[in-house]
N, C-alpha and C. Protein backbone atom coordinates (compact mmCIF):
# COMPACT_ATOMS: atom_id res chain seq x y z
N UNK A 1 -19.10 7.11 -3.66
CA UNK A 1 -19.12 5.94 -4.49
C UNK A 1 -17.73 5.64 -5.07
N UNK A 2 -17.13 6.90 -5.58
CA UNK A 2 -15.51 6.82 -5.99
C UNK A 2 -15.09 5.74 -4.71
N UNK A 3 -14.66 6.49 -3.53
CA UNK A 3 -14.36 5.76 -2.87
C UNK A 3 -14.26 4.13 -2.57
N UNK A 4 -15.52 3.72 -2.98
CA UNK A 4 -15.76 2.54 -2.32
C UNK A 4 -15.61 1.45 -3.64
N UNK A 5 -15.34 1.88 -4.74
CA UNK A 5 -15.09 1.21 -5.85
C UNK A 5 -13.27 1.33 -5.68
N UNK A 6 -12.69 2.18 -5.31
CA UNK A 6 -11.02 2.13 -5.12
C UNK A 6 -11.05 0.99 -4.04
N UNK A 7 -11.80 1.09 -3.40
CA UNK A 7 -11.64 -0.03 -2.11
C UNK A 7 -11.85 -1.27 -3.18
N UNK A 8 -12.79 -1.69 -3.72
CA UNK A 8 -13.00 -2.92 -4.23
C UNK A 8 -11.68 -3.22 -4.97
N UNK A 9 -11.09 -2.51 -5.70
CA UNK A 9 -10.23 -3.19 -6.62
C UNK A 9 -8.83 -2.82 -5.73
N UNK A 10 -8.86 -2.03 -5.04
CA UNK A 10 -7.71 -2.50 -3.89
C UNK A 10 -8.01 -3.84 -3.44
N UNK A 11 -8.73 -4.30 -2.90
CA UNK A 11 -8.95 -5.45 -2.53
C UNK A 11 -8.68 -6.45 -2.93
N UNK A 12 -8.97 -6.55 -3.99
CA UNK A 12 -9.47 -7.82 -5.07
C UNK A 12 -7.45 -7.82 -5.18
N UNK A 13 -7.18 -6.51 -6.05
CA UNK A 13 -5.37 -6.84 -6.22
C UNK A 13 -4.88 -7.16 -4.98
N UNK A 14 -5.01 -6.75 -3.84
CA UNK A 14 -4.13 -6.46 -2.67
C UNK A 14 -4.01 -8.33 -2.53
N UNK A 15 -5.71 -9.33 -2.73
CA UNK A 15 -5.46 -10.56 -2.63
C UNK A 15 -5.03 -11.29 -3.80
N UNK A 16 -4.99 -10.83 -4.44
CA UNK A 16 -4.79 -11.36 -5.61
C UNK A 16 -2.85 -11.60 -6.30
N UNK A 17 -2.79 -10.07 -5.59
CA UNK A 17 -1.15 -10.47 -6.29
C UNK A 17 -0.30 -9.67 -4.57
N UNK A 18 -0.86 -9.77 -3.82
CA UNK A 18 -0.30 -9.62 -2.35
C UNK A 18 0.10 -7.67 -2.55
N UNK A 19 -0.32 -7.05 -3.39
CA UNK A 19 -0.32 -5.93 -3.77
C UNK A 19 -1.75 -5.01 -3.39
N UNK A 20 -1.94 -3.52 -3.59
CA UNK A 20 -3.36 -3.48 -3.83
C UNK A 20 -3.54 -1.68 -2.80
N UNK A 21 -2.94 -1.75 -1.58
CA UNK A 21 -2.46 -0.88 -1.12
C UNK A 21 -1.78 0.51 -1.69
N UNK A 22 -0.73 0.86 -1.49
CA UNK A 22 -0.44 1.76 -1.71
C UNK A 22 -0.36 2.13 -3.47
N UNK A 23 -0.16 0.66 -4.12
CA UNK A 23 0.16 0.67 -5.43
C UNK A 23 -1.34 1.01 -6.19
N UNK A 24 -2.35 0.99 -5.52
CA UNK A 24 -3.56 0.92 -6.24
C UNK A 24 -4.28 2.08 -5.19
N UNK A 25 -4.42 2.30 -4.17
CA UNK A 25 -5.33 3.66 -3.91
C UNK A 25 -4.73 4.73 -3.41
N UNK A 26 -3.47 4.69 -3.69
CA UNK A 26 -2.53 5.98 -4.10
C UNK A 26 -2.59 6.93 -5.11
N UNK A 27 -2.53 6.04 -6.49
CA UNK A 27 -2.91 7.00 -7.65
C UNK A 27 -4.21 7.29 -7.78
N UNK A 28 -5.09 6.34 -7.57
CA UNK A 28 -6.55 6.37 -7.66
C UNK A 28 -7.00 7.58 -6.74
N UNK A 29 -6.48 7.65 -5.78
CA UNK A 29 -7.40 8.55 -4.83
C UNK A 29 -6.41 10.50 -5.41
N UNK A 30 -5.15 10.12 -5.81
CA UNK A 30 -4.48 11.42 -6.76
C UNK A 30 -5.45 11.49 -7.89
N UNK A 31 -5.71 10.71 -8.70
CA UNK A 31 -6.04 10.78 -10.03
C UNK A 31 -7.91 11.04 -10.18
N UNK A 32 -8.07 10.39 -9.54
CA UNK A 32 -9.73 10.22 -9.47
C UNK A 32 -10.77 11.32 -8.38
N UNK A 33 -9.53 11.01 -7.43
CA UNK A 33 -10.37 12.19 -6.56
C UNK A 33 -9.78 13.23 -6.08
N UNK A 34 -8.47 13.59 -6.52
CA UNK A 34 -7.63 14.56 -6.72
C UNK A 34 -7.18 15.41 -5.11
N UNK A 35 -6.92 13.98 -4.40
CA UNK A 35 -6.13 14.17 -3.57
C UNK A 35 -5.21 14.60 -3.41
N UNK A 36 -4.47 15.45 -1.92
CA UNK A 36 -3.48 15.47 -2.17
C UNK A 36 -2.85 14.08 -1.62
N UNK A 37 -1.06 14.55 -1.81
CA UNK A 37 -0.42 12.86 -1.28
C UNK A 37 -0.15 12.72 -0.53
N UNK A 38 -0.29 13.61 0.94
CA UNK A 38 0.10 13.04 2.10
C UNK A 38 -1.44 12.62 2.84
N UNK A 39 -2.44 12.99 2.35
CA UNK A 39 -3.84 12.69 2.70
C UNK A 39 -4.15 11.07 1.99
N UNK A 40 -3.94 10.90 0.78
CA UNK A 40 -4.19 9.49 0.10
C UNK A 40 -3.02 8.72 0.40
N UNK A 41 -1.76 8.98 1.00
CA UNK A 41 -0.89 7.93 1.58
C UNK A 41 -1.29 7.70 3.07
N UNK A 42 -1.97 8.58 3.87
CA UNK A 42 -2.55 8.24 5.57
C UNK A 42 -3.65 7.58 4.99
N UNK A 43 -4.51 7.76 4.18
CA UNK A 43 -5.74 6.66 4.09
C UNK A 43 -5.94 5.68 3.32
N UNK A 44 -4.38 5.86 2.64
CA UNK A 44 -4.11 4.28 1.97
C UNK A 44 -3.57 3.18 2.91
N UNK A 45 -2.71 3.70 3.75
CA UNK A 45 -2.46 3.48 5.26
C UNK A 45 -3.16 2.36 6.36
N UNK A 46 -4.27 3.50 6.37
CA UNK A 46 -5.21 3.00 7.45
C UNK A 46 -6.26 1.63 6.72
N UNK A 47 -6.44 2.31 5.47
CA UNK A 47 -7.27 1.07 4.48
C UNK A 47 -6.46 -0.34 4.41
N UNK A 48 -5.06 -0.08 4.80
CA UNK A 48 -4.66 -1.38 4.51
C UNK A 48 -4.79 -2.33 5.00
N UNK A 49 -4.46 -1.19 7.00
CA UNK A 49 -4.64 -1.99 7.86
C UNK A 49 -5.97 -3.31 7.79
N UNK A 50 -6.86 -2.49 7.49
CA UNK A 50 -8.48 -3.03 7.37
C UNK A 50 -8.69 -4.10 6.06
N UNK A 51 -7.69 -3.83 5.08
CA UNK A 51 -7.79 -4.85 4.02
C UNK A 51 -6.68 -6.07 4.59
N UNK A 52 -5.53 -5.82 5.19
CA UNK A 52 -4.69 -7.01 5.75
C UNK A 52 -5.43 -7.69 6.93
N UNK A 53 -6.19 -7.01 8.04
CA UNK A 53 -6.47 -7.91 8.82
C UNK A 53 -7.54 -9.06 8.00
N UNK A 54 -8.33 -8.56 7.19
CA UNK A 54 -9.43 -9.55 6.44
C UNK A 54 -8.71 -10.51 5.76
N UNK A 55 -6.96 -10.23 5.13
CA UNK A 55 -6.83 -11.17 4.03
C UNK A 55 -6.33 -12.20 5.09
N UNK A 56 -5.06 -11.63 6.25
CA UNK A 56 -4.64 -12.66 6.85
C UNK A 56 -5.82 -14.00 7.62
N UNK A 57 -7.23 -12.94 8.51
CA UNK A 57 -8.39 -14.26 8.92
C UNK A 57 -8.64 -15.31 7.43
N UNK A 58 -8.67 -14.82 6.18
CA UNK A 58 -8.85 -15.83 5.22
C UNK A 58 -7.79 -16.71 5.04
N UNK A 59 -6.59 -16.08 4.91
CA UNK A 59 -5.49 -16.78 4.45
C UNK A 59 -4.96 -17.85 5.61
N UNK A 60 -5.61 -17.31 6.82
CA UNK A 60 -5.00 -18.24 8.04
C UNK A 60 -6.08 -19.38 8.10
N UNK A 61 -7.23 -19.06 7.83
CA UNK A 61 -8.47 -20.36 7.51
C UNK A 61 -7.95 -21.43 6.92
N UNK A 62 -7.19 -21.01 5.81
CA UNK A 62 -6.21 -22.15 4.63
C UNK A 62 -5.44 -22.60 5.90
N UNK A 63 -4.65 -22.17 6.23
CA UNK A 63 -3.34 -22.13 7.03
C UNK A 63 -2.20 -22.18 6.53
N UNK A 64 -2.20 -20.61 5.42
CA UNK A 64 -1.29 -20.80 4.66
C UNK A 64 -0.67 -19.41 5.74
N UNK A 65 -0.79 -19.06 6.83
CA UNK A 65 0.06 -17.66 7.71
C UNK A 65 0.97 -18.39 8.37
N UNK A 66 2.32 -17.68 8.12
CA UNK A 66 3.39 -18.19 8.71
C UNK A 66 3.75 -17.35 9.82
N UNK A 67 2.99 -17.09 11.19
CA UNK A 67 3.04 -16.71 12.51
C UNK A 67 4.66 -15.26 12.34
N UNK A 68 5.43 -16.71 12.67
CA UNK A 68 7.02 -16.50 12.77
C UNK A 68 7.57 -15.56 11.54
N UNK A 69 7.27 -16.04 10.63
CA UNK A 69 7.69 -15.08 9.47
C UNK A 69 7.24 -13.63 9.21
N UNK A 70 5.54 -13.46 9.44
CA UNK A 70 5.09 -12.45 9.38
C UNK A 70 5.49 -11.45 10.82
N UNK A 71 5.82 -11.95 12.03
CA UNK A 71 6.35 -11.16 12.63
C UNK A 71 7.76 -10.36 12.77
N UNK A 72 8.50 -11.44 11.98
CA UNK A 72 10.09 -11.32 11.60
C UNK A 72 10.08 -10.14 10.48
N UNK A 73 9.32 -9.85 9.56
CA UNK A 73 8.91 -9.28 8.71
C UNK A 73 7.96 -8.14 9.09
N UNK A 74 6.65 -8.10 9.89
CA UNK A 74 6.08 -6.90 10.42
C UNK A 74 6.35 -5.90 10.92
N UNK A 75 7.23 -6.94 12.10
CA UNK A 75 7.87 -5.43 12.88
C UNK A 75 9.04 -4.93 12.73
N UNK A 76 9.54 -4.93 11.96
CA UNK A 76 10.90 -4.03 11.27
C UNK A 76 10.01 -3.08 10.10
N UNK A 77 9.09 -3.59 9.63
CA UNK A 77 8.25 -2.72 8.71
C UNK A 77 7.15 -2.08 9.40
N UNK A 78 6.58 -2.05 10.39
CA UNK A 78 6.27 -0.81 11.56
C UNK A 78 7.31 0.11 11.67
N UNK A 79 8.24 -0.14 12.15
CA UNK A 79 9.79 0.66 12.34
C UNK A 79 9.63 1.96 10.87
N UNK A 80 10.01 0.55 9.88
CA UNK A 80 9.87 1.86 8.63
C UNK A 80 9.23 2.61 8.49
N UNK A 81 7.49 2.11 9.07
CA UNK A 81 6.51 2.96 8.57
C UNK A 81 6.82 4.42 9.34
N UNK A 82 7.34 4.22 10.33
CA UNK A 82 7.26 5.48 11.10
C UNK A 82 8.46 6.10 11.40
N UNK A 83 9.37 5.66 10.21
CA UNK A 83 11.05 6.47 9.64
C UNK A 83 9.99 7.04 8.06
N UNK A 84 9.17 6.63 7.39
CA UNK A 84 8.60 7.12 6.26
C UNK A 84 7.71 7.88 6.58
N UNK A 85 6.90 8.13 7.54
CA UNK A 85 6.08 8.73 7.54
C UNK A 85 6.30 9.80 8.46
N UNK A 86 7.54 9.80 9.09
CA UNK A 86 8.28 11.01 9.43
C UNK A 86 9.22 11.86 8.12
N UNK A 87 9.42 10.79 7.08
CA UNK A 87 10.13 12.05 6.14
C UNK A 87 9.19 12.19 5.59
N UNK A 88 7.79 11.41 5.01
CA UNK A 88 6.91 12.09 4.08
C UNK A 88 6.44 13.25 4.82
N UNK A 89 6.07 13.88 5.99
CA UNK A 89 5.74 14.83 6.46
C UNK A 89 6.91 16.05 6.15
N UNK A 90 8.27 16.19 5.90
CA UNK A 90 8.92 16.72 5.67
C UNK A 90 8.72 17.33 4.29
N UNK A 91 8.65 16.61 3.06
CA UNK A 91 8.88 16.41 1.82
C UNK A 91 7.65 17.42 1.28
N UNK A 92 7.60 17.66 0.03
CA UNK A 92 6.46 18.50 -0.42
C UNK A 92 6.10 17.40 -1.37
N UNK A 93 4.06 17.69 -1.64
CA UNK A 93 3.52 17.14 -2.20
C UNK A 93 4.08 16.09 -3.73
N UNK A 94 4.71 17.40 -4.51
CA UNK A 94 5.16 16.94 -5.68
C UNK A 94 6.19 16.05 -5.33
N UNK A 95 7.11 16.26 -4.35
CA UNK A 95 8.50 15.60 -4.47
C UNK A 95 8.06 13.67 -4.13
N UNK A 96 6.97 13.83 -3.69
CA UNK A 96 6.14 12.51 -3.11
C UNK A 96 5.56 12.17 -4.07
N UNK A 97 5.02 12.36 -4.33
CA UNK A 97 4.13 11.95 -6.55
C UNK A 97 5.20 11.62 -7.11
N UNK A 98 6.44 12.18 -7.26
CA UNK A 98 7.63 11.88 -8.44
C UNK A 98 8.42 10.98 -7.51
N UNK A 99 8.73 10.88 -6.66
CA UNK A 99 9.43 9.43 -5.44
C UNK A 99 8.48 8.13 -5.86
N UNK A 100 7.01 8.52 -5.76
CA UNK A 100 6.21 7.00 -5.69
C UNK A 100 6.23 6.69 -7.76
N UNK A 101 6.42 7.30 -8.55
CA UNK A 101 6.40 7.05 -9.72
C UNK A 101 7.60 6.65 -9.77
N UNK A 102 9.00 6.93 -9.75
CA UNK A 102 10.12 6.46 -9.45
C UNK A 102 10.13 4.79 -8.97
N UNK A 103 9.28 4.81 -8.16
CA UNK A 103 9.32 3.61 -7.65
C UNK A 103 8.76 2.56 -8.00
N UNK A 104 7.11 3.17 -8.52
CA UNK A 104 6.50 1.91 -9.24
C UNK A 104 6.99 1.71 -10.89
N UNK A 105 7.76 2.85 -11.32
CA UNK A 105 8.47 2.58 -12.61
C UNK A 105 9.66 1.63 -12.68
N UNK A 106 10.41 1.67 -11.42
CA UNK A 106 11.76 1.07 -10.75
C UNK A 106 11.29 -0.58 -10.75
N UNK A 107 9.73 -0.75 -9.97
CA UNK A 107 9.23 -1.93 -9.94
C UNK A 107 9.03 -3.01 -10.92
N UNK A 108 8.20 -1.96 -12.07
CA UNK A 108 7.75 -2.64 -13.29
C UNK A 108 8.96 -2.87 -13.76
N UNK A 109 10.02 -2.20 -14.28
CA UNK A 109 11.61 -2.48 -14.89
C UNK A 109 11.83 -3.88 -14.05
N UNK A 110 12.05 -3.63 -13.06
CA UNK A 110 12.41 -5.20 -12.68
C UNK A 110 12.04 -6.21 -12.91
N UNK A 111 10.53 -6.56 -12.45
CA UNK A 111 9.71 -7.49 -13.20
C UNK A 111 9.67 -7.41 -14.16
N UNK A 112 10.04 -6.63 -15.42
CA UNK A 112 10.18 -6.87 -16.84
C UNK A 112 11.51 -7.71 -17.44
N UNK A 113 12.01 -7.17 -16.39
CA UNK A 113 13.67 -7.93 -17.08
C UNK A 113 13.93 -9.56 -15.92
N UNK A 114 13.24 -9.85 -14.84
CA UNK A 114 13.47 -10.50 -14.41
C UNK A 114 13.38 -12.25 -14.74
């Protein structure tokens, strides 16, 4: 049931503020179901896949998908995924918990001052 309630509000954010992924069933699946982080970053992963293909069939219904852009943009971020997910396999658990807090702290600072 944990599970499938992290899915909902992944969801709901992931459409809502183009977020929802890693930023939302990363900690949730650390915090709630006391994952470790290279297990809740592969199935935040794979969940995304399954939450992006649903948002893009909606968002392309509008015809608000920009074909050209999202590919200009996808596949250089495939590339990354699999330069990141070759060093997260390197890295130890903790050093990955304190990198992704780093980052969503790095995030919020920005949008605060922006």
């Amino acid at each position: 049931m944990r599970l499938v309630l992290i899915g909902l509000v992944a969801g709901f954010f992931s459409a809502l503020f183009g977020v929802g992924g890693g930023i939302i069933i990363v900690p949730l699946l650390l915090l709630v179901c006391r994952w470790r982080a290279h297990n809740a970053t592969a199935t935040s992963l794979a969940a995304i896949g399954i939450t992006a293909l649903s948002g893009v069939i909606t968002y392309a219904f509008h015809g608000d998908v920009s074909v050209k852009y999202a590919t200009l943009v996808g596949l250089p971020a495939a590339a990354g995924a699999l330069g990141g997910t070759a060093l997260q396999q390197r890295l130890r658990t903790r050093t990955i918990e304190l990198l992704f807090a780093a980052f969503i702290l790095g995030a919020a600072v920005w949008l605060f001052l922006k």
